[in-house]
PDB file of N, CA and C in Angstrom:
ATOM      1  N   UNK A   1      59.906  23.995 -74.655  1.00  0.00           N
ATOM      2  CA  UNK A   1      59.229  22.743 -74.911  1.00  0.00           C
ATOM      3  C   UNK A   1      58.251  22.474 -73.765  1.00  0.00           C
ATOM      4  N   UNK A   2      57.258  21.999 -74.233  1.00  0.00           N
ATOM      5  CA  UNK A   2      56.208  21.835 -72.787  1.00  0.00           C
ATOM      6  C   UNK A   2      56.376  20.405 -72.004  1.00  0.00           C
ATOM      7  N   UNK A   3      56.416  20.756 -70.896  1.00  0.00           N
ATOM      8  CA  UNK A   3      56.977  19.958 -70.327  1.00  0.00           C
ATOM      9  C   UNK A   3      56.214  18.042 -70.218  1.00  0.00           C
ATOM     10  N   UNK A   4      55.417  17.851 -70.953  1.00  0.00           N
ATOM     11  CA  UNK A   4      54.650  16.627 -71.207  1.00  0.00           C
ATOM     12  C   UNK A   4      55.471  15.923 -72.448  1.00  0.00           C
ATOM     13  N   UNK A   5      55.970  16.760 -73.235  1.00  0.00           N
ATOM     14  CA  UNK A   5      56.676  16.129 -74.632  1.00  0.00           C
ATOM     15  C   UNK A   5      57.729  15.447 -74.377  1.00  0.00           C
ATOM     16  N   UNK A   6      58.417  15.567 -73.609  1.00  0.00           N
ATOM     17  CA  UNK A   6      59.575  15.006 -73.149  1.00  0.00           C
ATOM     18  C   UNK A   6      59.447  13.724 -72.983  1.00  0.00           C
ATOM     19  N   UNK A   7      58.753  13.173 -72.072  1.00  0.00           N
ATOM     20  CA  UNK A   7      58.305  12.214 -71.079  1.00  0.00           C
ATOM     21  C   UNK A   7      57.590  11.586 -72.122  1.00  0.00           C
ATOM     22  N   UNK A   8      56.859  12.137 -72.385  1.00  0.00           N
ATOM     23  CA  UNK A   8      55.904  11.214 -73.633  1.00  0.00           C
ATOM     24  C   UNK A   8      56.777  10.570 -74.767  1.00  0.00           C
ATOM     25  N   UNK A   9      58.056  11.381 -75.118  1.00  0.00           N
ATOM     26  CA  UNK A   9      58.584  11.051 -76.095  1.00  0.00           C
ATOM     27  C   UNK A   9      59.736   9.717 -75.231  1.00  0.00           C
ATOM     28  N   UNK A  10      60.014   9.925 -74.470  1.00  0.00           N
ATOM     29  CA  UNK A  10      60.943   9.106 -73.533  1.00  0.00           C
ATOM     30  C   UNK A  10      60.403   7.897 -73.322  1.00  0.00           C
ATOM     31  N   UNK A  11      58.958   7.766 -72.896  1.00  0.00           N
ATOM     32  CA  UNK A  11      58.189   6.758 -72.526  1.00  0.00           C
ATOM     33  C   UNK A  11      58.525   5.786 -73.993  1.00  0.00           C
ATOM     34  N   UNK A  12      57.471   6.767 -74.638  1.00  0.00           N
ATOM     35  CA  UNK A  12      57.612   6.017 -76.443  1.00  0.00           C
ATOM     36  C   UNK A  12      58.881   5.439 -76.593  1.00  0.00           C
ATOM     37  N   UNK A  13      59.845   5.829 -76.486  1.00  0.00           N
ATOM     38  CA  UNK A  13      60.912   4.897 -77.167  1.00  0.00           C
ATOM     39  C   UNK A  13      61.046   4.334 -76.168  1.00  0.00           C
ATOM     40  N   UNK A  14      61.184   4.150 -74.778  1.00  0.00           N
ATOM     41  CA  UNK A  14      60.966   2.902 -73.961  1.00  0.00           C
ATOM     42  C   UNK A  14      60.041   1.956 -74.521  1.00  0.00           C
ATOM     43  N   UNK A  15      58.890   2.309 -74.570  1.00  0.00           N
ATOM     44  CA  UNK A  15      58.132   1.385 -75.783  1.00  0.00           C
ATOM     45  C   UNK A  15      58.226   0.423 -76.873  1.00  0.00           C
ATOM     46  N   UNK A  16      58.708   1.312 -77.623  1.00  0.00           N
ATOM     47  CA  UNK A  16      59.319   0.996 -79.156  1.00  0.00           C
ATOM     48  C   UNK A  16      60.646   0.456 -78.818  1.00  0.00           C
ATOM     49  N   UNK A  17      61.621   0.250 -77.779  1.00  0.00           N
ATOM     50  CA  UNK A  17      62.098  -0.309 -77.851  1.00  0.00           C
ATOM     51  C   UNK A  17      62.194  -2.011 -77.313  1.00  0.00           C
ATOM     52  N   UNK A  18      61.325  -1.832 -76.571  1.00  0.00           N
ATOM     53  CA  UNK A  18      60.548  -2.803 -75.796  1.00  0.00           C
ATOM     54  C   UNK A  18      60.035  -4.160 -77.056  1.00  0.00           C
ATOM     55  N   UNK A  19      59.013  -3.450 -77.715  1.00  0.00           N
ATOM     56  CA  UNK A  19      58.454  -3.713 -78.411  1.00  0.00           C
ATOM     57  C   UNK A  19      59.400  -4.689 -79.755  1.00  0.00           C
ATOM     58  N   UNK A  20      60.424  -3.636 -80.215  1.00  0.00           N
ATOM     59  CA  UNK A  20      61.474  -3.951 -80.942  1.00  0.00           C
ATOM     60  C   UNK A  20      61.897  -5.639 -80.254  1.00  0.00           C
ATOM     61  N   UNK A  21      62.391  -5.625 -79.158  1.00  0.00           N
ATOM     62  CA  UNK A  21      62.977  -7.082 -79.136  1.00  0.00           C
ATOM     63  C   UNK A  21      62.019  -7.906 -78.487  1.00  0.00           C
ATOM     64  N   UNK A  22      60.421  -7.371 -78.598  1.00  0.00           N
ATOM     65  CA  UNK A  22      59.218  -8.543 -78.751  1.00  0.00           C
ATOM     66  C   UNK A  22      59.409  -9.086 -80.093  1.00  0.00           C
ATOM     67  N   UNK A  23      59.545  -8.366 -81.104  1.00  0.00           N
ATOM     68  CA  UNK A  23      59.632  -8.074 -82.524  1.00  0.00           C
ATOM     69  C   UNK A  23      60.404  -9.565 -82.606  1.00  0.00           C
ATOM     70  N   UNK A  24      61.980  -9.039 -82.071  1.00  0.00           N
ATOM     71  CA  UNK A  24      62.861  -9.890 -82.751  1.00  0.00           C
ATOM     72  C   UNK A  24      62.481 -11.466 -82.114  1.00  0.00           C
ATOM     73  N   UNK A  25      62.113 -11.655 -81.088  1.00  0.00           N
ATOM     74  CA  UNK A  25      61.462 -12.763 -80.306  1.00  0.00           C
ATOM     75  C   UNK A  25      60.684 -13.974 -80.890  1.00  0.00           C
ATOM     76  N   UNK A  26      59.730 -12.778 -81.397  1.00  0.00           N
ATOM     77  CA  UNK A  26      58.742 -13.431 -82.177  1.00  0.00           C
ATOM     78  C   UNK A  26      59.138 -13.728 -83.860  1.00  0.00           C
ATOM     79  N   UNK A  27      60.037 -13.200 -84.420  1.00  0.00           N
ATOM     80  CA  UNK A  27      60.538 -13.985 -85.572  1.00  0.00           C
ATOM     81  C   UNK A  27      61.102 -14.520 -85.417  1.00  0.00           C
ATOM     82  N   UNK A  28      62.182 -14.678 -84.436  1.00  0.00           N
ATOM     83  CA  UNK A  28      63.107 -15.787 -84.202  1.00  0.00           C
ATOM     84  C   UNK A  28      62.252 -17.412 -83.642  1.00  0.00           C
ATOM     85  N   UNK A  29      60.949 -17.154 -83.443  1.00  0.00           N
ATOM     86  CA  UNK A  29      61.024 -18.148 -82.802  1.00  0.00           C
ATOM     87  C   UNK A  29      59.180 -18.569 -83.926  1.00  0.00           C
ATOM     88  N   UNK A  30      59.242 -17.905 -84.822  1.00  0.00           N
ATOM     89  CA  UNK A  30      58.364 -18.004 -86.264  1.00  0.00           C
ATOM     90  C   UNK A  30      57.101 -17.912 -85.945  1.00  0.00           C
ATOM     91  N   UNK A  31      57.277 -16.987 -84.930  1.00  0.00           N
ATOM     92  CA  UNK A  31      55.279 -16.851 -84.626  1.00  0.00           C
ATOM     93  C   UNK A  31      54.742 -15.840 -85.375  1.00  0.00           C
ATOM     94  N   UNK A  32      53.356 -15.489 -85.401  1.00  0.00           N
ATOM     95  CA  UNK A  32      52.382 -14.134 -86.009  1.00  0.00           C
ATOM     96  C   UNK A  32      52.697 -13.201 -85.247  1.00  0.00           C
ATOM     97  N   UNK A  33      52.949 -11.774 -86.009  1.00  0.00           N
ATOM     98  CA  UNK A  33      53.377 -10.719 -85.301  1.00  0.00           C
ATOM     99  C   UNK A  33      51.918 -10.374 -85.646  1.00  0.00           C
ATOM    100  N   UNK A  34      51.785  -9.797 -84.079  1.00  0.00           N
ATOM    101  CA  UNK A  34      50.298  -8.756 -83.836  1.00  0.00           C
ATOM    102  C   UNK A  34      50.374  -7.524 -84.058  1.00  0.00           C
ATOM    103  N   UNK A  35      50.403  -7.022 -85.185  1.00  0.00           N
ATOM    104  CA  UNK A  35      50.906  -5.088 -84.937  1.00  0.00           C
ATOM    105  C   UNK A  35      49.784  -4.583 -84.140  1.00  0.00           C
ATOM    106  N   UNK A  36      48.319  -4.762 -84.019  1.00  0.00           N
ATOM    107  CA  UNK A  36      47.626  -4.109 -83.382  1.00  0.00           C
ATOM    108  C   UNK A  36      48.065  -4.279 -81.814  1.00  0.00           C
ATOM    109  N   UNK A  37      48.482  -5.168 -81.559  1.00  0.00           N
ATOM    110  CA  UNK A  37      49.338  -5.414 -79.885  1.00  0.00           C
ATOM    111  C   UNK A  37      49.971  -4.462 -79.857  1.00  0.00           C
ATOM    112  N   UNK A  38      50.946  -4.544 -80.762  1.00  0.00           N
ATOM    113  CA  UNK A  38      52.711  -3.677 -80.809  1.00  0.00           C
ATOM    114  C   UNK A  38      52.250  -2.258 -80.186  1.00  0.00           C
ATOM    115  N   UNK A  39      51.328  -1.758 -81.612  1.00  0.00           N
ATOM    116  CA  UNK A  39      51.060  -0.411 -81.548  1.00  0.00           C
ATOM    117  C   UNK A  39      50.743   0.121 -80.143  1.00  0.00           C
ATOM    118  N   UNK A  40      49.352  -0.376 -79.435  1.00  0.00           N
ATOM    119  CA  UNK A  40      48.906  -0.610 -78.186  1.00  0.00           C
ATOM    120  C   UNK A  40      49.932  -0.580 -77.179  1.00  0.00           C
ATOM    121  N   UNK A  41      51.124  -1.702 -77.308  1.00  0.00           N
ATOM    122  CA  UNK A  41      52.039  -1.267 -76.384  1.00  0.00           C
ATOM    123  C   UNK A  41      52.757   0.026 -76.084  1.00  0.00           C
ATOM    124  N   UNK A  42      52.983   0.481 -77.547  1.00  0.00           N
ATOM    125  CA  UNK A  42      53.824   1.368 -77.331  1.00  0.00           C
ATOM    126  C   UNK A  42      52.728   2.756 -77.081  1.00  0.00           C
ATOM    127  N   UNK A  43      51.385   2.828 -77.165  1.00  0.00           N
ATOM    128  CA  UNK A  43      50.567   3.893 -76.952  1.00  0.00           C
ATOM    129  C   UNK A  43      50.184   3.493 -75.142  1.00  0.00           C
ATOM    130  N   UNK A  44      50.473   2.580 -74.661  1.00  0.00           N
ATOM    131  CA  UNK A  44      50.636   2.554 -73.442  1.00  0.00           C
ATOM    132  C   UNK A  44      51.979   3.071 -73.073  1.00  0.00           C
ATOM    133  N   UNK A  45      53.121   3.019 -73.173  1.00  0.00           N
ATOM    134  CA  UNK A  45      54.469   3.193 -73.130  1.00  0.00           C
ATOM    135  C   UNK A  45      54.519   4.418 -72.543  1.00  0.00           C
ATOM    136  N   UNK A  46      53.815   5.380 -73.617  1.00  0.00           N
ATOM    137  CA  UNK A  46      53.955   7.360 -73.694  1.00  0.00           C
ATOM    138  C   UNK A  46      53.235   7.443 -73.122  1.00  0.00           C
ATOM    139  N   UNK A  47      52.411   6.949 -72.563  1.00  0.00           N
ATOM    140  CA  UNK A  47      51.245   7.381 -71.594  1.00  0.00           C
ATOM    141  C   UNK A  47      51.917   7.322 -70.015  1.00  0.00           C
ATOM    142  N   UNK A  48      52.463   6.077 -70.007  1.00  0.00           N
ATOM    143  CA  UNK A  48      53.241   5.280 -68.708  1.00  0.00           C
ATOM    144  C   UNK A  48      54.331   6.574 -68.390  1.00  0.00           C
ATOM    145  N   UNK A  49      55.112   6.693 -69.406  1.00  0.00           N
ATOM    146  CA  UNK A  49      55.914   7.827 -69.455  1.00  0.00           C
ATOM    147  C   UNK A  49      55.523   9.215 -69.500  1.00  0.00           C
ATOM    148  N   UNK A  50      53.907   9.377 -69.756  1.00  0.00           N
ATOM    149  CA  UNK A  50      53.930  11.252 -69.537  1.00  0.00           C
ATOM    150  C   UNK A  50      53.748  11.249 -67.825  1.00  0.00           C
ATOM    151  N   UNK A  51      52.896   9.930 -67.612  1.00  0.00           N
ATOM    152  CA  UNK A  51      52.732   9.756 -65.822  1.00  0.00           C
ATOM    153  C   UNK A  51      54.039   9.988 -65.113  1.00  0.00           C
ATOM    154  N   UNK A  52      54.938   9.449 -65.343  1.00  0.00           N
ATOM    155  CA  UNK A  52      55.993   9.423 -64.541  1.00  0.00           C
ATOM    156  C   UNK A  52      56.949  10.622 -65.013  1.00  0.00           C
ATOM    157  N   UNK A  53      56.891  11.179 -65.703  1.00  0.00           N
ATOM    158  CA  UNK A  53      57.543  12.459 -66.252  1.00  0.00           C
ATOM    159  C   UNK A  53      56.959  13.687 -65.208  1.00  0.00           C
ATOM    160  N   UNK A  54      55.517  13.415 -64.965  1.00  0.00           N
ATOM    161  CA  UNK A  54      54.450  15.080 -64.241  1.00  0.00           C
ATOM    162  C   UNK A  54      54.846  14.603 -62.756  1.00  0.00           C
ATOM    163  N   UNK A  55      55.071  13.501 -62.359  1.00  0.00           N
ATOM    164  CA  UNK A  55      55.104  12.590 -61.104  1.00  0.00           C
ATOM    165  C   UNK A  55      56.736  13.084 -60.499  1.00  0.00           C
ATOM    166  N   UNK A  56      57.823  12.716 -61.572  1.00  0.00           N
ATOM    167  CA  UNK A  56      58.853  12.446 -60.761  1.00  0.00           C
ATOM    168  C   UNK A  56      60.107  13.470 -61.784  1.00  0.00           C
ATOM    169  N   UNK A  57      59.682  14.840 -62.127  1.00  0.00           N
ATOM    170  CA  UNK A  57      59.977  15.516 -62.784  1.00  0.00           C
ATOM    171  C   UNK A  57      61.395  15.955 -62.453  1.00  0.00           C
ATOM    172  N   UNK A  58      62.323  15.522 -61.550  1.00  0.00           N
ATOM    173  CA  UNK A  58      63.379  16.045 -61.598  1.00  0.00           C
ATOM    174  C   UNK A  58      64.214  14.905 -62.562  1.00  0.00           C
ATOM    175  N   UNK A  59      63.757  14.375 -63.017  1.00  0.00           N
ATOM    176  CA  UNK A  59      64.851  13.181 -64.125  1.00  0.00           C
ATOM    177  C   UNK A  59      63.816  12.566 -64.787  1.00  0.00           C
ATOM    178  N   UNK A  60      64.025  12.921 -66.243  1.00  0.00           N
ATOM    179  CA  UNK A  60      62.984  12.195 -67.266  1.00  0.00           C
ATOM    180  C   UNK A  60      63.498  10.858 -67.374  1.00  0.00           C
ATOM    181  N   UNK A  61      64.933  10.446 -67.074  1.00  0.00           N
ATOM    182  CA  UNK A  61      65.100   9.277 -67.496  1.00  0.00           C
ATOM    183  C   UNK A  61      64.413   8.494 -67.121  1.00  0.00           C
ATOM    184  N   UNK A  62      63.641   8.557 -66.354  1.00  0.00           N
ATOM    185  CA  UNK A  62      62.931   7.909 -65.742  1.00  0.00           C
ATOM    186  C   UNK A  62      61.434   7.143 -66.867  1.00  0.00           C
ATOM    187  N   UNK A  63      61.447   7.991 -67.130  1.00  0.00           N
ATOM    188  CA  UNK A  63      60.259   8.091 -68.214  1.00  0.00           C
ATOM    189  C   UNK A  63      60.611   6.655 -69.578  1.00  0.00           C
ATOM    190  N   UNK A  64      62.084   6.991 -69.575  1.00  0.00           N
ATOM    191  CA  UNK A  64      62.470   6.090 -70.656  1.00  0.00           C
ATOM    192  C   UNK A  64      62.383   4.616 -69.902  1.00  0.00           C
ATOM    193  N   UNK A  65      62.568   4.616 -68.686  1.00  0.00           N
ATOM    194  CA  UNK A  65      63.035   3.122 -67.987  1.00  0.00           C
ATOM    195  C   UNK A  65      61.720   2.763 -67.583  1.00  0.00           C
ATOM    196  N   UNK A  66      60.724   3.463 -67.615  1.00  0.00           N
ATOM    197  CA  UNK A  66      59.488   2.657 -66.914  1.00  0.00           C
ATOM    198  C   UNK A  66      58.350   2.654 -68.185  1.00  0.00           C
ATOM    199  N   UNK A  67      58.849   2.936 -69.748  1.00  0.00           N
ATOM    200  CA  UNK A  67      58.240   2.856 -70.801  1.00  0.00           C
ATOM    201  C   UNK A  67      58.656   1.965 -71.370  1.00  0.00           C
ATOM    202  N   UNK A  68      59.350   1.544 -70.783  1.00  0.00           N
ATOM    203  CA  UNK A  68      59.839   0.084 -71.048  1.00  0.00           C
ATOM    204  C   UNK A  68      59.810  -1.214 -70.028  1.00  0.00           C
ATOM    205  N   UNK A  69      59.859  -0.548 -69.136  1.00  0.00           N
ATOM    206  CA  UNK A  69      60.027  -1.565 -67.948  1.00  0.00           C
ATOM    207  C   UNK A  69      58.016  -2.068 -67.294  1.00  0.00           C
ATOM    208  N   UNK A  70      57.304  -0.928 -67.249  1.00  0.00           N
ATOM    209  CA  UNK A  70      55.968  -0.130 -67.439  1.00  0.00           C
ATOM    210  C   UNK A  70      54.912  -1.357 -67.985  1.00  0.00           C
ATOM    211  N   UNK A  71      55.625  -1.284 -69.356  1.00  0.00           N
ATOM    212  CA  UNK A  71      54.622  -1.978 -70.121  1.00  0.00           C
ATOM    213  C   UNK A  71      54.872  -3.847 -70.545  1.00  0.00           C
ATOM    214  N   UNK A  72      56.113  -3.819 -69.887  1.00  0.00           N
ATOM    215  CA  UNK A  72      56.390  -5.639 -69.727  1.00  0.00           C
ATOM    216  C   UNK A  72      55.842  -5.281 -68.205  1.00  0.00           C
ATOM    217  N   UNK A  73      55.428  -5.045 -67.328  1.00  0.00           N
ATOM    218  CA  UNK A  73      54.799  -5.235 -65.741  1.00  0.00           C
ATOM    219  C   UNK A  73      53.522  -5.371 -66.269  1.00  0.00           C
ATOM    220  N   UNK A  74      52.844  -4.618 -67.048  1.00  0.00           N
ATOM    221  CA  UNK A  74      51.547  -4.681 -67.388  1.00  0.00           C
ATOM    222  C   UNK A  74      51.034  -6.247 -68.373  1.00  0.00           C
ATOM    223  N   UNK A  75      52.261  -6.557 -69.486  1.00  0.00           N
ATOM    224  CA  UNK A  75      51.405  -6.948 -70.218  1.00  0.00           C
ATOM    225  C   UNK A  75      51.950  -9.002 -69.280  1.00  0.00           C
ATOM    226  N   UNK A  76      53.028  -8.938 -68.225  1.00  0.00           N
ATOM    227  CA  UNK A  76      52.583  -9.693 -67.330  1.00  0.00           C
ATOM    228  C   UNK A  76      51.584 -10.000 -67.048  1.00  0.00           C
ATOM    229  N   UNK A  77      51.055  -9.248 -66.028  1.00  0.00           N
ATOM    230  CA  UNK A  77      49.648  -9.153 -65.310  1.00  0.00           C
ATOM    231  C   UNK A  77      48.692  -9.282 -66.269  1.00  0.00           C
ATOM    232  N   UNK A  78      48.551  -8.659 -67.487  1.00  0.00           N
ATOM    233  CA  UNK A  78      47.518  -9.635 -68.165  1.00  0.00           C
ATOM    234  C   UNK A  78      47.572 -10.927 -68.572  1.00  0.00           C
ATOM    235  N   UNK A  79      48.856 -11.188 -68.592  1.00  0.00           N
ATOM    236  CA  UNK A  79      48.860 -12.827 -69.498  1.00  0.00           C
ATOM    237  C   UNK A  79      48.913 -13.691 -68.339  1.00  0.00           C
ATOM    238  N   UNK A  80      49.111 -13.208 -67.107  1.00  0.00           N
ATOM    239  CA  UNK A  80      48.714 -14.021 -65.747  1.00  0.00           C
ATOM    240  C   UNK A  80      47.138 -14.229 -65.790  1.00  0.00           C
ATOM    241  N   UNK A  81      46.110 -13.276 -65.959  1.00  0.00           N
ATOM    242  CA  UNK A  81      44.823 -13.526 -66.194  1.00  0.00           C
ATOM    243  C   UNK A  81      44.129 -13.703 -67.511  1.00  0.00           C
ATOM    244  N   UNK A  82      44.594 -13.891 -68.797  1.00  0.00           N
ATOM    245  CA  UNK A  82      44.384 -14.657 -69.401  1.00  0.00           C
ATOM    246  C   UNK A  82      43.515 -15.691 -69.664  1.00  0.00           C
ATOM    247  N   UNK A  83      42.714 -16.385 -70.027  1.00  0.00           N
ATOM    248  CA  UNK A  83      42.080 -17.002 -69.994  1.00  0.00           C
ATOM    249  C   UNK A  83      43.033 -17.754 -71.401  1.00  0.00           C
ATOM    250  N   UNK A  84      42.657 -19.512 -70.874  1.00  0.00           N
ATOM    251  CA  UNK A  84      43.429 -20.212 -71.776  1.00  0.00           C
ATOM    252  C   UNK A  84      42.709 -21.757 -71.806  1.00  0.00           C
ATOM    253  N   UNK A  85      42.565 -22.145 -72.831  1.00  0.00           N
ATOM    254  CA  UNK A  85      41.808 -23.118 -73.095  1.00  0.00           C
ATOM    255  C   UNK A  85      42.561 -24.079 -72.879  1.00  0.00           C
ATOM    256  N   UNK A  86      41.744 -25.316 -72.434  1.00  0.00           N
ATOM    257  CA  UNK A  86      42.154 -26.271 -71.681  1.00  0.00           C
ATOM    258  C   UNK A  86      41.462 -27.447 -72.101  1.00  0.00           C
ATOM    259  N   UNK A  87      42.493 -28.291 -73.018  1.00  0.00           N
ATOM    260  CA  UNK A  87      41.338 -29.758 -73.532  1.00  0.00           C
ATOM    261  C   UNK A  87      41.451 -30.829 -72.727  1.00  0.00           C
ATOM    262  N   UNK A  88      40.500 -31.687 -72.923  1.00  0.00           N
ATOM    263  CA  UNK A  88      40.598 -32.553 -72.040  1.00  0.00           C
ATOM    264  C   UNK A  88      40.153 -33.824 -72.592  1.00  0.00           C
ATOM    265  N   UNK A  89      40.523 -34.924 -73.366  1.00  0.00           N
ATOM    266  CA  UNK A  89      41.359 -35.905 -73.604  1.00  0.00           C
ATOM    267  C   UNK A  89      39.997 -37.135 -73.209  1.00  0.00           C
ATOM    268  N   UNK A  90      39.388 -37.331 -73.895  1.00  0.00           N
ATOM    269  CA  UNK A  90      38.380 -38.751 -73.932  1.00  0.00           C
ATOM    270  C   UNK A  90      38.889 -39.954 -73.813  1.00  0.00           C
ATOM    271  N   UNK A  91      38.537 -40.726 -73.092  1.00  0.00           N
ATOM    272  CA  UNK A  91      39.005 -42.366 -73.219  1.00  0.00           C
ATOM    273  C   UNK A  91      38.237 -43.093 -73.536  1.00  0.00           C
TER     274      UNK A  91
END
């Protein structure tokens, strides 16, 4: 097996699982699910995970914990910069 598949595949379901209890989050609490987000996350995920697979190759698990862990650090840092509208209230 070449040694990128692993990691990529490890990352991904760090991802997808990630993703999964955004999933359940967001129905439980009756919002619009974004699949074009979802997808995105989890194509960041395998990516996050082939990095850390070529990087720190003596333990893929690794791959699984930061394809998950990876892509909630990231999608932090974006929703910290965010831009968010702000009304402001006439008297």
């Amino acid at each position: 097996m070449h040694p990128i598949i692993l990691p990529a595949l490890l990352g991904g379901i760090g991802g997808l699982t990630r993703g999964f209890i955004g999933l359940l989050k967001a129905m439980s609490l009756r919002r619009k699910i974004l699949w074009n987000y979802y997808v995105i996350t989890v194509i960041v995920a395998v990516v996050i995970g082939i990095f850390v697979g070529i990087i720190f190759d003596f333990d893929y698990r690794l791959s699984l914990l930061t394809g998950y862990a990876g892509t909630d650090i990231l999608e932090g840092i974006y929703k910290s910069f965010a831009v968010q509208k702000v009304y402001v209230k006439k008297k």
